[in-house]
C-alpha atoms as a PDB file:
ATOM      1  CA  UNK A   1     139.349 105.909 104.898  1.00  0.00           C
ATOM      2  CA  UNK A   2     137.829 109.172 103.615  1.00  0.00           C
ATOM      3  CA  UNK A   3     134.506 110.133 104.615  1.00  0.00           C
ATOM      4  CA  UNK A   4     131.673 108.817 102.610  1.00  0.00           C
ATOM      5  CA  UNK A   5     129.301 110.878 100.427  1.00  0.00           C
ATOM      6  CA  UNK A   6     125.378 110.702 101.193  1.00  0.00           C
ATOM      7  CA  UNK A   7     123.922 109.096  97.607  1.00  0.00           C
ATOM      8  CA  UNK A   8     120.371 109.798  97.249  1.00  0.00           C
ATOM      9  CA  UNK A   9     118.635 109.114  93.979  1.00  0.00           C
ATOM     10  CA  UNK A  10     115.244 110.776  92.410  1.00  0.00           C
ATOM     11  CA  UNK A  11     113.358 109.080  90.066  1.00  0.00           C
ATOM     12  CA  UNK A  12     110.045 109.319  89.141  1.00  0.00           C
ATOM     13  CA  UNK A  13     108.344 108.973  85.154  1.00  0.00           C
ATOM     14  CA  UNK A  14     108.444 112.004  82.508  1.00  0.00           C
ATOM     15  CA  UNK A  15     106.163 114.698  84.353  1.00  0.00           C
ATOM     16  CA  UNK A  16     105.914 113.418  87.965  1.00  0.00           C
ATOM     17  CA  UNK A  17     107.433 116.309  89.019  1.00  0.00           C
ATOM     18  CA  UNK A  18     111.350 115.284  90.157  1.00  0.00           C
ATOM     19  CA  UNK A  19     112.580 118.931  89.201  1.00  0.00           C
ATOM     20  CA  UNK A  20     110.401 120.902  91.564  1.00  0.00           C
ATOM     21  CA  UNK A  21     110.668 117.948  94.454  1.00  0.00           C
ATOM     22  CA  UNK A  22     114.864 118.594  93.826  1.00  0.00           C
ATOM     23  CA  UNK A  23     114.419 122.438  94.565  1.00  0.00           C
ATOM     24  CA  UNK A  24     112.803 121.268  97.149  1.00  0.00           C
ATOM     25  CA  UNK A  25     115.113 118.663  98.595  1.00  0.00           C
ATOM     26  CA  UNK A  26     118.505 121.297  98.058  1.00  0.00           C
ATOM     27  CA  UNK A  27     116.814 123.991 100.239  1.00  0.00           C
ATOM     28  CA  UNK A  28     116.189 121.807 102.629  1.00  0.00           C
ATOM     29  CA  UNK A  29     119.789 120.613 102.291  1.00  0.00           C
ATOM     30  CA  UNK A  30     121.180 124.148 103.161  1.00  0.00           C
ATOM     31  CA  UNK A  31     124.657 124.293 105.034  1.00  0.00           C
ATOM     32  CA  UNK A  32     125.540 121.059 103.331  1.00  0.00           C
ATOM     33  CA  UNK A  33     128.130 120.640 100.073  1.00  0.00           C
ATOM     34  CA  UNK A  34     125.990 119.217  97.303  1.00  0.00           C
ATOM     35  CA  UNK A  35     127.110 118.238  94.413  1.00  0.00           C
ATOM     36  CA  UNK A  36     123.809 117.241  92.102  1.00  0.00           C
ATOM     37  CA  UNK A  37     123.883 115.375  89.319  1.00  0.00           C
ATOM     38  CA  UNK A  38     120.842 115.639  86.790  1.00  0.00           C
ATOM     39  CA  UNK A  39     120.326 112.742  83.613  1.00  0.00           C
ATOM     40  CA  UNK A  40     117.824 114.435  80.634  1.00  0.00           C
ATOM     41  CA  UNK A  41     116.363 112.192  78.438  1.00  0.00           C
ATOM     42  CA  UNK A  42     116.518 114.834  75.961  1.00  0.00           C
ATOM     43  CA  UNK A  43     119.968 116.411  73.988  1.00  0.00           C
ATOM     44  CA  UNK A  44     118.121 119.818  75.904  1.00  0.00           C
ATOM     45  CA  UNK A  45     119.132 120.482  79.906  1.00  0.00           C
ATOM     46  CA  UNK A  46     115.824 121.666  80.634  1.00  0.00           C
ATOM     47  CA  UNK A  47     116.316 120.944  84.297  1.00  0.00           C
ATOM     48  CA  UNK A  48     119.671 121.863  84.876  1.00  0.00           C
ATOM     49  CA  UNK A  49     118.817 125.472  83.964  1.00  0.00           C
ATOM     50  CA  UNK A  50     116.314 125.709  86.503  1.00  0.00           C
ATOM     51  CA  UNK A  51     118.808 124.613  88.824  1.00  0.00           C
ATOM     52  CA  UNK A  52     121.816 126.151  87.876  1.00  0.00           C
ATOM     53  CA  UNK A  53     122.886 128.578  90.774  1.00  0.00           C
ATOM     54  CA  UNK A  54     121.181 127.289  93.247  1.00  0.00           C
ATOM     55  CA  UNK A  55     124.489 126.835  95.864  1.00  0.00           C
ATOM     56  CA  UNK A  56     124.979 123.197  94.246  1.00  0.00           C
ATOM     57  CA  UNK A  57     127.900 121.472  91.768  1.00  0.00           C
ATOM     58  CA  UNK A  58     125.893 120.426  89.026  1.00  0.00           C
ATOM     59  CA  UNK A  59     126.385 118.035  86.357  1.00  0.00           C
ATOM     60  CA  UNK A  60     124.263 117.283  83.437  1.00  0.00           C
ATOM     61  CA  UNK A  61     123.822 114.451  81.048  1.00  0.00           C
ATOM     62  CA  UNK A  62     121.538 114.177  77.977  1.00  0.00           C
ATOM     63  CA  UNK A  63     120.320 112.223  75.336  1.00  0.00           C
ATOM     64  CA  UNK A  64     120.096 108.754  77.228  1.00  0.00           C
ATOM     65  CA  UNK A  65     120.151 107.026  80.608  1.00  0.00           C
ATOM     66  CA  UNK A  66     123.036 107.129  82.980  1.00  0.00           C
ATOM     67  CA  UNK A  67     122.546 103.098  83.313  1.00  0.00           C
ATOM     68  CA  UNK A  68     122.488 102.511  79.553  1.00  0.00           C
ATOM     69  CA  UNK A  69     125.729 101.783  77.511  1.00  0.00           C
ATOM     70  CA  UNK A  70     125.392 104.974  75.812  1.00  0.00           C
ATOM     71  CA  UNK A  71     125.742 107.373  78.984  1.00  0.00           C
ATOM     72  CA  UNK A  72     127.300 104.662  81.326  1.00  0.00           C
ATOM     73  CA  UNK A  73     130.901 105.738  80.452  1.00  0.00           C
ATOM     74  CA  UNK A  74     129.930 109.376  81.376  1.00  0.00           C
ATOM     75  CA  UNK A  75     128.167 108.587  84.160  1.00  0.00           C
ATOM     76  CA  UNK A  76     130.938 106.333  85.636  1.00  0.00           C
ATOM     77  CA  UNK A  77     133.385 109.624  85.268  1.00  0.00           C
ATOM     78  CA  UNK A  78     130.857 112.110  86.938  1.00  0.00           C
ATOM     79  CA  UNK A  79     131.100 109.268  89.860  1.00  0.00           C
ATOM     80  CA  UNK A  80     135.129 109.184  89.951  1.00  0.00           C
ATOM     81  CA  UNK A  81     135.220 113.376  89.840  1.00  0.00           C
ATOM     82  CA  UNK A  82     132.880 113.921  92.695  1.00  0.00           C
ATOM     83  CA  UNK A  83     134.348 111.657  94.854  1.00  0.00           C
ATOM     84  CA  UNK A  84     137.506 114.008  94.450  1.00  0.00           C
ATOM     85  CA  UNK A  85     135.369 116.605  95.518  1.00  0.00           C
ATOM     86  CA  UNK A  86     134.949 118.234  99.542  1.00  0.00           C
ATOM     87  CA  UNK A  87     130.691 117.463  99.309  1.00  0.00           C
ATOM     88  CA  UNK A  88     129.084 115.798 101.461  1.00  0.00           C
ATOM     89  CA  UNK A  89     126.173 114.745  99.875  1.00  0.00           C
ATOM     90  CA  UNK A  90     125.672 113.671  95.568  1.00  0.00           C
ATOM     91  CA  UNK A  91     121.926 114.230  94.635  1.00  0.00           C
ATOM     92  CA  UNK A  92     120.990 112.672  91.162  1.00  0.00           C
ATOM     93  CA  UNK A  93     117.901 113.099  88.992  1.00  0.00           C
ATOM     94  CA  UNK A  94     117.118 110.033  86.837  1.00  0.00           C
ATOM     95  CA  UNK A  95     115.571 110.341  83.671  1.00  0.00           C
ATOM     96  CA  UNK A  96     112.324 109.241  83.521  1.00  0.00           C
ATOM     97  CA  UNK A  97     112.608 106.409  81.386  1.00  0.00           C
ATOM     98  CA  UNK A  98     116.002 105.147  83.800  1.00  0.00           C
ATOM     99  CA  UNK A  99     115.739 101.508  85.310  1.00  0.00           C
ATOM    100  CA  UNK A 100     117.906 102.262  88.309  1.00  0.00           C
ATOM    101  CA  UNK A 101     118.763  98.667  89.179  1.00  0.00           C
ATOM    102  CA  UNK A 102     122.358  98.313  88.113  1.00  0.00           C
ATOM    103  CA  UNK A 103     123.502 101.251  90.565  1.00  0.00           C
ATOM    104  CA  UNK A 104     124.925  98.840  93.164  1.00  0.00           C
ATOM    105  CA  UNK A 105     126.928  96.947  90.618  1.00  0.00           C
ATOM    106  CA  UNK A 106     128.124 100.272  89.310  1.00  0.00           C
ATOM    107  CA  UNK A 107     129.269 101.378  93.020  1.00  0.00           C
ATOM    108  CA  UNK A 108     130.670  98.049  93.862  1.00  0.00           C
ATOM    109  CA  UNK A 109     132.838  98.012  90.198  1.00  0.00           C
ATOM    110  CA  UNK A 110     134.101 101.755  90.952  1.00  0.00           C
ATOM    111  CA  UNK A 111     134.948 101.323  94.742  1.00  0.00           C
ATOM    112  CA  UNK A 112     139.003 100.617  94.443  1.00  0.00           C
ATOM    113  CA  UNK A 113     138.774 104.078  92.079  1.00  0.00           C
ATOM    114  CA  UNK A 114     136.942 106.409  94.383  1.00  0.00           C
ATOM    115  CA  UNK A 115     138.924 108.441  96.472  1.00  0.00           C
ATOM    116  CA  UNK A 116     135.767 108.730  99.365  1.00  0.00           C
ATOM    117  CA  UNK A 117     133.092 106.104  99.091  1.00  0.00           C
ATOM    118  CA  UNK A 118     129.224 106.576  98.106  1.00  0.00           C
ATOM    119  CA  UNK A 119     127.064 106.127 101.114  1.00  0.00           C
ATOM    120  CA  UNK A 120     123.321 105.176  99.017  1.00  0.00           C
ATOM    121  CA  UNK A 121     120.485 106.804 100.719  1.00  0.00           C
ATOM    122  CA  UNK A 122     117.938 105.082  98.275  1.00  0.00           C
ATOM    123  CA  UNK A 123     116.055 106.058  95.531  1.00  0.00           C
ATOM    124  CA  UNK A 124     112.805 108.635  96.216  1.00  0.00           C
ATOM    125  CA  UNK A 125     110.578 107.363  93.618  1.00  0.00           C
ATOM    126  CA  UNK A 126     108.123 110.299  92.482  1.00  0.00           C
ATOM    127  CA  UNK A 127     104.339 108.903  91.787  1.00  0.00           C
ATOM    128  CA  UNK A 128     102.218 110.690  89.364  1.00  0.00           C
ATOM    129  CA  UNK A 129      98.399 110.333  90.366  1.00  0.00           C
ATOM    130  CA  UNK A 130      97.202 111.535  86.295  1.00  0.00           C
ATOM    131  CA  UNK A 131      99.309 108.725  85.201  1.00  0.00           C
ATOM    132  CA  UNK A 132     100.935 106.393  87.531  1.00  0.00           C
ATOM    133  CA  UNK A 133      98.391 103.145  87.142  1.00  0.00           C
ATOM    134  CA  UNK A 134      98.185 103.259  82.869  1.00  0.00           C
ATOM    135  CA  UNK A 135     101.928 103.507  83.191  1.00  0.00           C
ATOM    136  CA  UNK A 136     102.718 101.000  85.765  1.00  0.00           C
ATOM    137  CA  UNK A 137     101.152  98.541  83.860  1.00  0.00           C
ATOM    138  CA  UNK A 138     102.826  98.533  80.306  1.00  0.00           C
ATOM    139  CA  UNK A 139     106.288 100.498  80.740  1.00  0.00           C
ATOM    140  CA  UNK A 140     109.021  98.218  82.699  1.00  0.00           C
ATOM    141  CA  UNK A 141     111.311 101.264  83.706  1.00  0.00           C
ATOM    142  CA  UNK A 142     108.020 102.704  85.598  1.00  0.00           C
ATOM    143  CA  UNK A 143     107.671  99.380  87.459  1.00  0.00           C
ATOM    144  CA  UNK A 144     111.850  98.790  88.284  1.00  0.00           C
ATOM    145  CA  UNK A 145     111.475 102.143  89.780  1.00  0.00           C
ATOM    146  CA  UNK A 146     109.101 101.480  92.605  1.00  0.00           C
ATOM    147  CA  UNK A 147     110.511  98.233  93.188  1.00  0.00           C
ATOM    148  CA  UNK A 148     114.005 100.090  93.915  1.00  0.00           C
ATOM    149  CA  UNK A 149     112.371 103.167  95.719  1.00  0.00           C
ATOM    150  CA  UNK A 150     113.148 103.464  99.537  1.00  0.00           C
ATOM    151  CA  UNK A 151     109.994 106.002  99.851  1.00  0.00           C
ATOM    152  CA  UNK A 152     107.586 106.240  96.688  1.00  0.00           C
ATOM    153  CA  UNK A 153     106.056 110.030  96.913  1.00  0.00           C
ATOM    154  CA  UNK A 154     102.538 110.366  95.610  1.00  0.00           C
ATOM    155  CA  UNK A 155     102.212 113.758  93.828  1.00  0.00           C
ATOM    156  CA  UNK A 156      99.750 115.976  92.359  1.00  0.00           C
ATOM    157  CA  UNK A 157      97.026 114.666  95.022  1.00  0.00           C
ATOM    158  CA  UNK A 158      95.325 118.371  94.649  1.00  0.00           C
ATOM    159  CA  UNK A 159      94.384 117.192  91.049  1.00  0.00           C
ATOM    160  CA  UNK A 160      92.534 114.353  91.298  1.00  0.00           C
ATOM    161  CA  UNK A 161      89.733 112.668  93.702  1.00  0.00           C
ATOM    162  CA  UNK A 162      90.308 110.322  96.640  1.00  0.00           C
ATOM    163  CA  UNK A 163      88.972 107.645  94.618  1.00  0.00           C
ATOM    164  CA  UNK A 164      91.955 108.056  91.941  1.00  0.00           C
ATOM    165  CA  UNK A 165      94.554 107.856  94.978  1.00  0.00           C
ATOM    166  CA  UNK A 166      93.733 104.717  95.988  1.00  0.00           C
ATOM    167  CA  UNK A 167      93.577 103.779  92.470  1.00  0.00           C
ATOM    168  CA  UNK A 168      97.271 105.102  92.488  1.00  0.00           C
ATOM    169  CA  UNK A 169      98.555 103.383  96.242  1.00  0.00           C
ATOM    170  CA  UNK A 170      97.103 100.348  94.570  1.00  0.00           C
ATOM    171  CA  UNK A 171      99.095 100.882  91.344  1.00  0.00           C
ATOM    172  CA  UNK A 172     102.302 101.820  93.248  1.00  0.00           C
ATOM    173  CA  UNK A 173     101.711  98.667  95.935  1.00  0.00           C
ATOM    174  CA  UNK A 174     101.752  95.869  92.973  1.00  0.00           C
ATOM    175  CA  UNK A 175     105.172  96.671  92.327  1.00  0.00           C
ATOM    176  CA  UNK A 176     106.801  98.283  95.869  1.00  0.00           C
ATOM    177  CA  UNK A 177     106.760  97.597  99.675  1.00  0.00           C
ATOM    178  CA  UNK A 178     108.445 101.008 100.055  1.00  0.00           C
ATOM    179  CA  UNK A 179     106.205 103.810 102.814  1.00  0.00           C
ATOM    180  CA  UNK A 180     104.145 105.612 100.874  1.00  0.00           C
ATOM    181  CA  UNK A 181     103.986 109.712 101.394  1.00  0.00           C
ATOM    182  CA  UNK A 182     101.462 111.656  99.491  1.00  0.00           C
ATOM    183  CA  UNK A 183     102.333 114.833  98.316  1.00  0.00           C
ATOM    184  CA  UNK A 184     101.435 118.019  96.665  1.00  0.00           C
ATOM    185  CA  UNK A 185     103.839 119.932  94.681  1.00  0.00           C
ATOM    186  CA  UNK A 186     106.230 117.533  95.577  1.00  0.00           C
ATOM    187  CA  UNK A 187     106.355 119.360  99.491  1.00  0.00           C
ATOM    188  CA  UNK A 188     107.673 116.679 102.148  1.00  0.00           C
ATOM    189  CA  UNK A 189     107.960 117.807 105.920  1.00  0.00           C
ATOM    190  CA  UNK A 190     111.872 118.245 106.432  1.00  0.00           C
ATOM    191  CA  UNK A 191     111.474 115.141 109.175  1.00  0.00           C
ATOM    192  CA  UNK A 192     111.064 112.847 106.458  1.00  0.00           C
ATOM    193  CA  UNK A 193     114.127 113.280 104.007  1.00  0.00           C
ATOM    194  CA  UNK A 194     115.871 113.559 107.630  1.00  0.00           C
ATOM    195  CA  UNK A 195     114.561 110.541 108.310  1.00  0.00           C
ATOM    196  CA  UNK A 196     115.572 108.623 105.240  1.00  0.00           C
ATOM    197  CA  UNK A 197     119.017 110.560 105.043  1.00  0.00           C
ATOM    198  CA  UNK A 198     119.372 108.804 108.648  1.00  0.00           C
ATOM    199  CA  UNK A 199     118.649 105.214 107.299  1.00  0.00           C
ATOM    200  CA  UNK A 200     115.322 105.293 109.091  1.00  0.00           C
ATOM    201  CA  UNK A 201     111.760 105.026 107.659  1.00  0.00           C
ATOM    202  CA  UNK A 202     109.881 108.077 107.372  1.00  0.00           C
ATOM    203  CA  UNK A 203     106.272 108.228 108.876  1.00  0.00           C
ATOM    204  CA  UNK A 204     103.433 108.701 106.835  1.00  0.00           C
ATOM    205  CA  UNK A 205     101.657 111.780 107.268  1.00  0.00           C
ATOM    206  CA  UNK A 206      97.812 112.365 106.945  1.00  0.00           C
ATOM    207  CA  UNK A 207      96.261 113.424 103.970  1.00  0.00           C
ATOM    208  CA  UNK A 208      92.713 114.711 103.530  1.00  0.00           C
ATOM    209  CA  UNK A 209      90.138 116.256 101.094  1.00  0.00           C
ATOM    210  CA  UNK A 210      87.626 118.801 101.749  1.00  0.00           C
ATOM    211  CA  UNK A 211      84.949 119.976  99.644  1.00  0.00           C
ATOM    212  CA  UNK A 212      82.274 122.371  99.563  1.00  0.00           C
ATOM    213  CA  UNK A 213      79.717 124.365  97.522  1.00  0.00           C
ATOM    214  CA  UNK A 214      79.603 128.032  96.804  1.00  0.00           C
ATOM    215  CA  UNK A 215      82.360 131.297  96.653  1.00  0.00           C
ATOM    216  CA  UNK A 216      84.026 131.524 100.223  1.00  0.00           C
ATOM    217  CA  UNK A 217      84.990 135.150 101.515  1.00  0.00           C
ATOM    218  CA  UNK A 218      88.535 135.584 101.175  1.00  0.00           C
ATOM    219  CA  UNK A 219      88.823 136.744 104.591  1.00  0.00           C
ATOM    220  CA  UNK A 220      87.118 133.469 106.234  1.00  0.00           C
ATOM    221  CA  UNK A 221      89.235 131.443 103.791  1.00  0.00           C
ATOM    222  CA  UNK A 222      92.647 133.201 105.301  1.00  0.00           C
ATOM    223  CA  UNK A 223      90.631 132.960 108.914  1.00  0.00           C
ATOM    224  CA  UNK A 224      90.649 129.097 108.411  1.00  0.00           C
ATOM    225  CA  UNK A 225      93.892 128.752 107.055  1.00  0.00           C
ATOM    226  CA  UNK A 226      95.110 130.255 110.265  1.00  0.00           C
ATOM    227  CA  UNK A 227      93.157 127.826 112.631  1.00  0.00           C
ATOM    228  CA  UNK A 228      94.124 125.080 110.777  1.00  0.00           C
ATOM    229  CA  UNK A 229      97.520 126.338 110.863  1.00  0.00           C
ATOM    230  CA  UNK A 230      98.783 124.213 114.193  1.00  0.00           C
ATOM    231  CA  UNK A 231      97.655 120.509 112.903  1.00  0.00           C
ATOM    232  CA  UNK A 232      98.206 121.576 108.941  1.00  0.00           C
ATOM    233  CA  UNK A 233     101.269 122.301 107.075  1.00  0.00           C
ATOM    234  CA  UNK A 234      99.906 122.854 103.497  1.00  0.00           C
ATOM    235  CA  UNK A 235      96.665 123.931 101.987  1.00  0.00           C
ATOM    236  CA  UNK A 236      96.198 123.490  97.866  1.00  0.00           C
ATOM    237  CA  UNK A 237      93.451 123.546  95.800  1.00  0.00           C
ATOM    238  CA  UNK A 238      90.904 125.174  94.481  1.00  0.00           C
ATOM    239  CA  UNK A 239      88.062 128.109  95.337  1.00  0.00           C
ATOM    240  CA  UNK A 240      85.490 129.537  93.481  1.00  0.00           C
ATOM    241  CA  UNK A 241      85.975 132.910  92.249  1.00  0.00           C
ATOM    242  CA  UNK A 242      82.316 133.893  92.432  1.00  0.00           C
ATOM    243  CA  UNK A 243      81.973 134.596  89.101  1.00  0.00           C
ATOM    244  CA  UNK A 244      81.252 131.430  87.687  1.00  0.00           C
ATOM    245  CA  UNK A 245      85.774 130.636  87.683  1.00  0.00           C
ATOM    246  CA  UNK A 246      88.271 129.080  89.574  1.00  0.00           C
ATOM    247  CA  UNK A 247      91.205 130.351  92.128  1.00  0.00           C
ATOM    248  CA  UNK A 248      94.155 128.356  93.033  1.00  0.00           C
ATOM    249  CA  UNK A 249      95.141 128.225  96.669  1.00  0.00           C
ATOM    250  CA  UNK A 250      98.375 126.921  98.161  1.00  0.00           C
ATOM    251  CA  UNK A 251      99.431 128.214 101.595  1.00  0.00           C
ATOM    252  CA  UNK A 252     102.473 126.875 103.087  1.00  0.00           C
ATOM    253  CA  UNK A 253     103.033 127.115 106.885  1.00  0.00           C
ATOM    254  CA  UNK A 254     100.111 129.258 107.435  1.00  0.00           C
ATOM    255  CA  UNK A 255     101.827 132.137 105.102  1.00  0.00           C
ATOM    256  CA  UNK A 256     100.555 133.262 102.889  1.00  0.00           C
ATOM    257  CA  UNK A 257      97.348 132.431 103.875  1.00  0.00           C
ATOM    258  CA  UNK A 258      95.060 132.823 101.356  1.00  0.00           C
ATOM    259  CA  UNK A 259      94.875 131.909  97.181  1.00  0.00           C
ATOM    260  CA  UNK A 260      97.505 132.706  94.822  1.00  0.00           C
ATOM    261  CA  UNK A 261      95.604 135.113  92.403  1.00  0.00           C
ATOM    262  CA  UNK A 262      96.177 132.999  89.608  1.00  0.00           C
ATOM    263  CA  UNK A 263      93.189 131.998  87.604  1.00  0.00           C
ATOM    264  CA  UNK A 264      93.039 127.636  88.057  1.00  0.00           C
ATOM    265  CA  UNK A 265      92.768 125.760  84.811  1.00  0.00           C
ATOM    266  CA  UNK A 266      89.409 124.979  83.214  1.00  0.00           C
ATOM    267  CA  UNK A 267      87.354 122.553  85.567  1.00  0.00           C
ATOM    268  CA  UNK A 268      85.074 119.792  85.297  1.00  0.00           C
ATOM    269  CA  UNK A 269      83.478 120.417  88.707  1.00  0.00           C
ATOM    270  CA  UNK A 270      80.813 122.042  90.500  1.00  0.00           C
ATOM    271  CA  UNK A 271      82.218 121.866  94.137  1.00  0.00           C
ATOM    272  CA  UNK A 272      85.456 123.771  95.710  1.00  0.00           C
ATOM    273  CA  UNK A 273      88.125 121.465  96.621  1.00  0.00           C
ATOM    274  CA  UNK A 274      91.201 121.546  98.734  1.00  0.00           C
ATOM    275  CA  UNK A 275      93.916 119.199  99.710  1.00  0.00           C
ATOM    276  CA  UNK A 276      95.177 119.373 102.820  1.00  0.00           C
ATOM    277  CA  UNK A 277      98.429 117.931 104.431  1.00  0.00           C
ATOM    278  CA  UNK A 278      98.955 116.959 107.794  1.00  0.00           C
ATOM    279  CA  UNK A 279     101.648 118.236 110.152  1.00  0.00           C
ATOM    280  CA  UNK A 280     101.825 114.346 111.781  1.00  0.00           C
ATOM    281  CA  UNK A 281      99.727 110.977 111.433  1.00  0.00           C
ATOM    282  CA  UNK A 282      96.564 111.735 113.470  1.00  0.00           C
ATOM    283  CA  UNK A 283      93.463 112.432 110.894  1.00  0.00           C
ATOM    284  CA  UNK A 284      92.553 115.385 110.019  1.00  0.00           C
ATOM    285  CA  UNK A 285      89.019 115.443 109.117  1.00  0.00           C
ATOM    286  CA  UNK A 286      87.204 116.137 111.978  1.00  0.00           C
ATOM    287  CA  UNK A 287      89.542 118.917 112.866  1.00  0.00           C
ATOM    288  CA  UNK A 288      89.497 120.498 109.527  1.00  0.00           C
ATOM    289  CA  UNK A 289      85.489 119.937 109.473  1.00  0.00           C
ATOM    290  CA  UNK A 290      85.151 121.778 112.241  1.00  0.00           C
ATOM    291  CA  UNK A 291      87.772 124.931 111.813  1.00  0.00           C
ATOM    292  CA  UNK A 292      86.108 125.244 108.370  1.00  0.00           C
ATOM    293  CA  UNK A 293      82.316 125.826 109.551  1.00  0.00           C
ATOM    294  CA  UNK A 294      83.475 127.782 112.210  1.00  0.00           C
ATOM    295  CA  UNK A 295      85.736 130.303 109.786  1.00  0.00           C
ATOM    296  CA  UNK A 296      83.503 130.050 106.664  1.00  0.00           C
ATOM    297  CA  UNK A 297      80.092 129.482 108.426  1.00  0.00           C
ATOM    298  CA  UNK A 298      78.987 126.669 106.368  1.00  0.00           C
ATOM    299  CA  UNK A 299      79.255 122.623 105.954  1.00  0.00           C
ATOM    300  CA  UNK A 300      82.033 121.035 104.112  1.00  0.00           C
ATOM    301  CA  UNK A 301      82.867 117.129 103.393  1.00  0.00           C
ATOM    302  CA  UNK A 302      86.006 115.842 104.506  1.00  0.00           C
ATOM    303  CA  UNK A 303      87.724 112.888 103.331  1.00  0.00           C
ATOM    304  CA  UNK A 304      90.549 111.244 104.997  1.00  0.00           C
ATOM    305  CA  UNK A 305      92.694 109.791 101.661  1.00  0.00           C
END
């Protein structure tokens, strides 16, 4: 028999942030044959142009779910065509409104038809922490979603306290037994979609928020980013601009290591605030407490979320 294709599935609710976790997810994916498969809810293939060019075969479908009767047929041929294909791996975006639970009676019904078989990875199920609880409670496609997902990922953690992420792990554990990985920007360490690629379960890694009064010299803030660097892959938030605004920050890998420049949204707060994700399991909060009063010369509160 032909070799199989790697199936992995993305789903997530309108806004959760599937698009920029997919960048994401192809460049770690480098060296392999994608082919990647995106389903808009919309008649316009917002997403698809983003992605368009980006080393992958893509196929787009609007206006409608892949797993409805009005897309199914279409879907069903994008299935049959890629498994004619030399790829080794078929990457597809849900829409947002897409109850994903017929996909094994759709691979089981097109099996004698395929020319190499679909290999499902599982579905990454993308968590909104603005919206995910009001959602989870009235909208059924929301709620078949985490109960399919093989790893739920809890985005947009640098926008919202550490009391609203519980709120959200709460949300997301009334419907799923899935691991949980939080997540900003959609960013997930490369050993985790290995992991899952692999059939095994991905670890969760340590989270944590620190906070802390007053403007920070951008010098000390690029000072701490650097000590932090070996126990801390990703630093987002936000800094005061010492002029009564806000800065964003997000620092990836230590580089660059300091904010953005961009001016941060309007806020309804008084402190600065910055998310930090862990390079492994251990907490971070004493660690971080400490690299941050010796850089920046001044107390900060750490919590471990």
């Amino acid at each position: 028999m032909e070799q199989g294709i790697d199936l992995i599935l993305i789903g997530g609710f309108l806004g959760a942030g599937k698009t920029t976790f997919l960048r994401r997810l192809l460049g770690e994916m480098q060296g392999r044959r994608l082919g990647v498969l995106v389903n808009e809810f919309g008649a316009v293939g917002v997403d698809g142009e983003l992605l368009r060019g980006r080393g992958a075969e893509l196929v787009e479908l609007s206006n409608g779910s892949i797993f409805c009767s009005c897309l199914k047929q279409d879907f069903v041929a994008a299935l049959r065509r890629f498994s004619e294909t030399d790829i080794d791996a078929l990457v597809i975006e849900n829409s947002g409104m897409a109850d994903p639970g017929g996909m094994d009676a759709i691979l089981a019904s097109l099996s004698p038809y395929l020319r190499r078989p679909y290999l499902p990875r599982g579905l990454l199920c993308l968590a909104d922490c603005l919206t995910l609880p009001e959602y989870a409670d009235v909208l059924l496609p929301v709620q078949h979603q985490l109960e399919e997902a093989a790893l739920v990922l809890v985005n947009k953690l640098d926008l919202v306290s550490p009391a609203r992420v519980r709120e959200v792990h709460g949300a997301v554990r009334a419907h799923s037994a899935a691991p949980i990985l939080d997540t900003v920007c959609g960013d997930v360490p490369a050993e985790a979609l290995a992991a899952l690629l692999s059939g095994g379960t991905p670890r969760r890694w340590a989270v944590c928020l620190l906070e802390f009064d007053g403007a920070v010299p951008m010098d000390a803030f690029g000072a701490f980013c650097a000590a932090a660097e070996p126990f801390v892959r990703r630093v987002r938030g936000f800094l005061p601009d010492g002029a009564g605004g806000w800065l964003t920050a997000d620092t990836a890998s230590g580089l660059p290591a300091g904010p953005t420049g961009e001016a941060a949204p309007d806020r309804d707060a008084e402190r600065g605030q910055l998310v930090l994700l862990g390079r492994d399991e251990r907490p971070l909060a004493d660690r971080a407490a400490l690299a941050w009063e010796r850089c920046c010369g001044r107390a900060c509160a750490v919590t471990e979320v």
